[in-house]
Protein backbone atom coordinates (compact mmCIF):
# COMPACT_ATOMS: atom_id res chain seq x y z
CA UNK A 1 -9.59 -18.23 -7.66
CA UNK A 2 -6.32 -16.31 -7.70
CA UNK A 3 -4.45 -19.72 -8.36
CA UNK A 4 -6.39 -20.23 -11.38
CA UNK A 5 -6.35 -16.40 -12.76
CA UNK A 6 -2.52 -16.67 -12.77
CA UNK A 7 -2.48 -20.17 -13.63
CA UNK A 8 -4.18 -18.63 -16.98
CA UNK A 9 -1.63 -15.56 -16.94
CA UNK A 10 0.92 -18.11 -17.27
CA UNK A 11 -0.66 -19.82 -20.05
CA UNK A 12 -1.52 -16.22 -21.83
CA UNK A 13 2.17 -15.24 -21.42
CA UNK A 14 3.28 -18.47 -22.76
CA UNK A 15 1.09 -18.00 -25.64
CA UNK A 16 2.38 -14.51 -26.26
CA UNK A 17 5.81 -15.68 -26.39
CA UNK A 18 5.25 -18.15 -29.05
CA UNK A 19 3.45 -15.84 -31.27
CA UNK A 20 6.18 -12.80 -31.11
CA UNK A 21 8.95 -16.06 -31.96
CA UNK A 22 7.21 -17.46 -34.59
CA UNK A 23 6.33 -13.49 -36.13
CA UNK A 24 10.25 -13.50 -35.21
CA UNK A 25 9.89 -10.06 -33.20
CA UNK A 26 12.30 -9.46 -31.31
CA UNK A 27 11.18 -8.69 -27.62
CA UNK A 28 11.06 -8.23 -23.95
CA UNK A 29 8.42 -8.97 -21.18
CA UNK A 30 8.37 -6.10 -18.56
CA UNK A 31 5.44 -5.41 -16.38
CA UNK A 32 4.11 -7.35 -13.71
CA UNK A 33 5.17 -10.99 -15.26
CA UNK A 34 8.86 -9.10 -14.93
CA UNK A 35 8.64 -8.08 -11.38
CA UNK A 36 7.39 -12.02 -10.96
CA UNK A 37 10.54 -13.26 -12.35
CA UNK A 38 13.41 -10.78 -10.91
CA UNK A 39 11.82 -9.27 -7.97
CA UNK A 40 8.36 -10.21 -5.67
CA UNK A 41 5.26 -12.50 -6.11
CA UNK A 42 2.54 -10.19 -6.63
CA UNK A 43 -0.65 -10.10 -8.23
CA UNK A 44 -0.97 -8.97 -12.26
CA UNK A 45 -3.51 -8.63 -14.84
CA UNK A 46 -1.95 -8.58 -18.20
CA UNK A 47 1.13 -9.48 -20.23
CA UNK A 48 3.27 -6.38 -21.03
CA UNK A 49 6.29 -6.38 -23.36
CA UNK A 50 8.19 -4.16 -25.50
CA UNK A 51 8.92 -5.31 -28.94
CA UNK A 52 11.34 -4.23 -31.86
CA UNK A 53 9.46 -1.97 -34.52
CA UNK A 54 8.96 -3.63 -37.76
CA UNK A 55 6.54 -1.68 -40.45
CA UNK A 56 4.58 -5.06 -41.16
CA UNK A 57 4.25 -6.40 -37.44
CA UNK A 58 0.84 -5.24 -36.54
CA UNK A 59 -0.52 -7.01 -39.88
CA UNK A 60 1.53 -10.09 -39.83
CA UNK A 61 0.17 -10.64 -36.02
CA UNK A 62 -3.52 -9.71 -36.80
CA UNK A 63 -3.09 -12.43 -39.46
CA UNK A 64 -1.56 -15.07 -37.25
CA UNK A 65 -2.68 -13.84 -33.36
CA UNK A 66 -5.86 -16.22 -33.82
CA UNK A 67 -3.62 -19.37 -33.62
CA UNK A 68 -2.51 -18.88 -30.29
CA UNK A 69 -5.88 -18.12 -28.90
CA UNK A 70 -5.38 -14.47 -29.12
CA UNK A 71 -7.16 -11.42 -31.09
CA UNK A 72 -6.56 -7.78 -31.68
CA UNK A 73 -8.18 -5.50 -30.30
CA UNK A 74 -9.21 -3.05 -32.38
CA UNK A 75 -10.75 -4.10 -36.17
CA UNK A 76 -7.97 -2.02 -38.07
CA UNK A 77 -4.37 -3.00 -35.61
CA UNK A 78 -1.81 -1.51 -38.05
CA UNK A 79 -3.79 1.90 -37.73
CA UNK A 80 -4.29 1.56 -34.06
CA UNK A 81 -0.53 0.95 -33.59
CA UNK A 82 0.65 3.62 -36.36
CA UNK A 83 -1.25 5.46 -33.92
CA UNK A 84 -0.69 4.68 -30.80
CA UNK A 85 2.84 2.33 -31.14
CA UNK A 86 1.19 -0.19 -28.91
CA UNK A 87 -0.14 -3.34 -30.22
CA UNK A 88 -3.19 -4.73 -27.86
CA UNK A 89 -3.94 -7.95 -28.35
CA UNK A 90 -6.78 -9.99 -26.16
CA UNK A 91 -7.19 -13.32 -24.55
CA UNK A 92 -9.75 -15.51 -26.33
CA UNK A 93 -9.48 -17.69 -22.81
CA UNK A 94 -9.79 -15.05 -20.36
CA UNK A 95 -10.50 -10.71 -20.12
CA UNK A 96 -6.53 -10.40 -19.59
CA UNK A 97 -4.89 -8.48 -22.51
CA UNK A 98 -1.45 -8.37 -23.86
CA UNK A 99 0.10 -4.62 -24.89
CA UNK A 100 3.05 -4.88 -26.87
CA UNK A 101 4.53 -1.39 -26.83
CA UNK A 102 6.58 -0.72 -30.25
CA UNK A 103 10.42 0.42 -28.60
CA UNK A 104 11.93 2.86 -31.13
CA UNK A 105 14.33 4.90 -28.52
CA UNK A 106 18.38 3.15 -28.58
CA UNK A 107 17.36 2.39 -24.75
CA UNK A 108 14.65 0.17 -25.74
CA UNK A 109 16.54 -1.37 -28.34
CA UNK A 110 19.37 -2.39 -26.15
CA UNK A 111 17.03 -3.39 -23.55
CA UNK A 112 15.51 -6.03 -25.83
CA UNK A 113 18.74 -7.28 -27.21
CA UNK A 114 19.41 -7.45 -23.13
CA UNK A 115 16.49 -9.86 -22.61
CA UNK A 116 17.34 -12.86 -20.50
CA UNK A 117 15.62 -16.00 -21.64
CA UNK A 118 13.88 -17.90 -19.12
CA UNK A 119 12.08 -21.62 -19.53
CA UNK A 120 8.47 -21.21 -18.48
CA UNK A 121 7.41 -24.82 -18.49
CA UNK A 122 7.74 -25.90 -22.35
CA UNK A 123 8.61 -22.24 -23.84
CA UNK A 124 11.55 -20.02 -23.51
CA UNK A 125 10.00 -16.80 -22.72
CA UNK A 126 12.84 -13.27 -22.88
CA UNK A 127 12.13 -11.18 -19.70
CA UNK A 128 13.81 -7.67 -19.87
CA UNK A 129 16.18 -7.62 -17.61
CA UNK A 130 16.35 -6.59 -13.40
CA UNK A 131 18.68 -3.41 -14.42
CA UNK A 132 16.17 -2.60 -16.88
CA UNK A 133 13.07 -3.55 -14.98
CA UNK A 134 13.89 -1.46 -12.06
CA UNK A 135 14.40 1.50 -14.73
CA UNK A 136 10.93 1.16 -16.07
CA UNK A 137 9.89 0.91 -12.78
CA UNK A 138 11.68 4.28 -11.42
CA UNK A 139 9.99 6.42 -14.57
CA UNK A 140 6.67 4.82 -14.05
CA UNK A 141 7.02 6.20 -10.57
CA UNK A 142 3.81 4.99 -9.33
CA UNK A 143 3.53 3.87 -5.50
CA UNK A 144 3.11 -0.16 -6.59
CA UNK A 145 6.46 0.51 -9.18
CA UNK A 146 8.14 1.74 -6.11
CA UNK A 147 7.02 -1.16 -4.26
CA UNK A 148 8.38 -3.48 -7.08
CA UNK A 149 11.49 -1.45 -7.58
CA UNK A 150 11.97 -2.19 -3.75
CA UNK A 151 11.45 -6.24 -4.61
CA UNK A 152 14.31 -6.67 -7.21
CA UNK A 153 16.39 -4.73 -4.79
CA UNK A 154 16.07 -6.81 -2.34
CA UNK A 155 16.07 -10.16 -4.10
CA UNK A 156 18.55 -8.92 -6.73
CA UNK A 157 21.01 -8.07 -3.52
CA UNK A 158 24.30 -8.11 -4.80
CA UNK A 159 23.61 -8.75 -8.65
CA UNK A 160 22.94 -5.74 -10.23
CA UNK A 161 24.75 -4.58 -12.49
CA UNK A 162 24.42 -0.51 -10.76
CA UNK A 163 26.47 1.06 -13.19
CA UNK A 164 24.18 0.30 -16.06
CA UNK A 165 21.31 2.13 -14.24
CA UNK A 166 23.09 4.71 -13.12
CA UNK A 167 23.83 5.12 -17.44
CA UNK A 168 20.30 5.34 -18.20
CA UNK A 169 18.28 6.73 -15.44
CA UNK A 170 19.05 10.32 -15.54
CA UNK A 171 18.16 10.64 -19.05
CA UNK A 172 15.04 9.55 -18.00
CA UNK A 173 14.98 12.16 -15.60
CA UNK A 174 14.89 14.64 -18.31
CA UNK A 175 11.64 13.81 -19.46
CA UNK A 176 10.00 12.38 -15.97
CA UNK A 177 7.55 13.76 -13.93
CA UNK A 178 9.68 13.48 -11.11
CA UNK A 179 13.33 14.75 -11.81
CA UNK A 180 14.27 13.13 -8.92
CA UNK A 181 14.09 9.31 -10.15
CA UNK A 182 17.63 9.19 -9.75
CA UNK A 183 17.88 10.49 -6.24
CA UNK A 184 15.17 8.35 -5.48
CA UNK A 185 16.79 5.19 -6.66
CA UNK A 186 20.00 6.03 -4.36
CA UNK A 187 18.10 5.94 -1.50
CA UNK A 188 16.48 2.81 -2.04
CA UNK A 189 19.87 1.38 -2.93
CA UNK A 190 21.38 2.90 0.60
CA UNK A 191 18.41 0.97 2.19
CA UNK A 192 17.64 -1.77 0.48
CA UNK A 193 20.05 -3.56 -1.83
CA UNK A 194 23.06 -2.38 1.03
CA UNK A 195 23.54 -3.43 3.73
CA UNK A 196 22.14 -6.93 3.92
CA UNK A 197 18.51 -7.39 5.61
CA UNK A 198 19.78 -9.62 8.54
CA UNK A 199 21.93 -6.48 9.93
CA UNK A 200 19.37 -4.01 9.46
CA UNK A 201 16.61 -6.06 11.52
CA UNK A 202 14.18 -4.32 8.61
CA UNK A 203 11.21 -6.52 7.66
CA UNK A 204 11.47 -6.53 3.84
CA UNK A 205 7.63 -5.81 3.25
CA UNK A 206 4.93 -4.11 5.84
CA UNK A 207 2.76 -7.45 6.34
CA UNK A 208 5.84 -9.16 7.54
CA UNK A 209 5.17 -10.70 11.47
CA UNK A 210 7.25 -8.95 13.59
C-alpha cells in the first residue's frame, strides 16, 4: 500500500510540474518530495513548492489545473490566494494535495532561480536546492524537519555549499520561534556533516542494527 501511495505521489508531482511549466511559473519543490531527492527516503503526503508571484497565476491555473488531473480547492482561488498567498490545488486521482506557496521575500526569489532540475521519469521537475532545503527545514523547526535537516547532512557530506546558509539563516532567526536556528544548525554540522560517519562509529538513524 505504501508502494502504491508514493507511486501516485510521484505521478501527482509529475503532474504538478507540467502544469507550473506550461503556466510558465517559475518554481521550486520543497517539502517532503525535497528531502526525497537531497536527503532521506521517508514517507510524504503532498507536493509542496514555492512559486514566483504573478497577479494572474491563481486564475490562469484554475483555468488550466483540470488538464493535468488536478482542481482548486476552493471555488474562488485568486481570492483564496490574495488571501492566503498559497495556491491549494487537489488530486483528482488521489486525497493528496499540492500547496504552492506564492514567494515574494528576495530569499525566495533566489531560491527559485536556485532550483536544480532533476528528470523524474519523462519530466524535468526543479527541486529547491539542499542549501535551501535544509534552511526551510531549520525555520520550520519541527522534530521530523530536524530529522530531515539531519538526512541532507549526512548524504549531502561534503557538498554543501555552508557559506550560503550561514548568509541566510540568521535572518531567519530574526523572525523564528527559536532564535537559536543558527546555533542549532552548527551543531548538527559538528556532528553530522563532519567528521565522516565511519570514524564516529554513529549509526546515522535510531532504527539502524547495531
Amino acid at each position: 500500500r505504501l508502494s502504491q501511495h508514493m507511486t501516485t505521489l510521484h505521478d501527482l508531482l509529475k503532474r504538478t510540474a507540467a502544469l507550473l511549466d506550461h503556466l510558465g511559473v517559475p518554481y521550486a519543490v520543497i517539502g517532503g518530495q525535497c528531502v526525497i531527492a537531497h536527503g532521506r527516503d521517508r514517507y510524504t503526503k503532498d507536493v509542496d513548492a514555492v512559486i514566483a508571484p504573478d497577479p494572474s497565476v491563481a486564475d490562469r491555473m484554475a483555468a488550466e489545473a483540470s488538464a493535468f488531473g488536478l482542481a482548486p480547492a476552493v471555488a474562488d482561488l485568486a481570492d483564496f490566494v490574495r488571501r492566503t498567498c498559497i495556491a491549494v490545488l487537489l488530486d483528482a486521482h488521489s486525497d493528496s494535495h499540492v500547496d504552492l506557496a506564492l514567494g515574494y521575500t528576495p530569499y525566495e526569489h533566489e531560491a527559485i532561480a536556485r532550483a536544480v532540475p532533476i528528470e523524474v521519469d519523462d519530466q524535468t521537475v526543479r527541486y529547491a536546492t539542499a542549501e535551501d532545503l535544509v534552511i526551510h527545514k531549520l525555520f520550520a523547526g519541527r522534530p521530523h524537519d530536524i530529522e530531515d535537516v539531519k538526512g541532507v547532512l549526512l548524504r549531502q557530506r561534503g557538498k554543501l555549499d555552508l557559506d550560503y546558509i550561514r548568509h541566510w539563516l540568521p535572518q531567519f532567526a530574526e523572525i523564528s520561534d527559536d532564535p537559536d536556528i543558527v546555533q542549532t544548525f552548527e551543531d548538527m554540522v559538528k556532528r553530522h556533516y563532519y567528521p565522516p560517519p565511519e570514524t564516529t562509529g554513529e549509526k546515522q538513524w535510531p532504527w539502524e542494527p547495531e
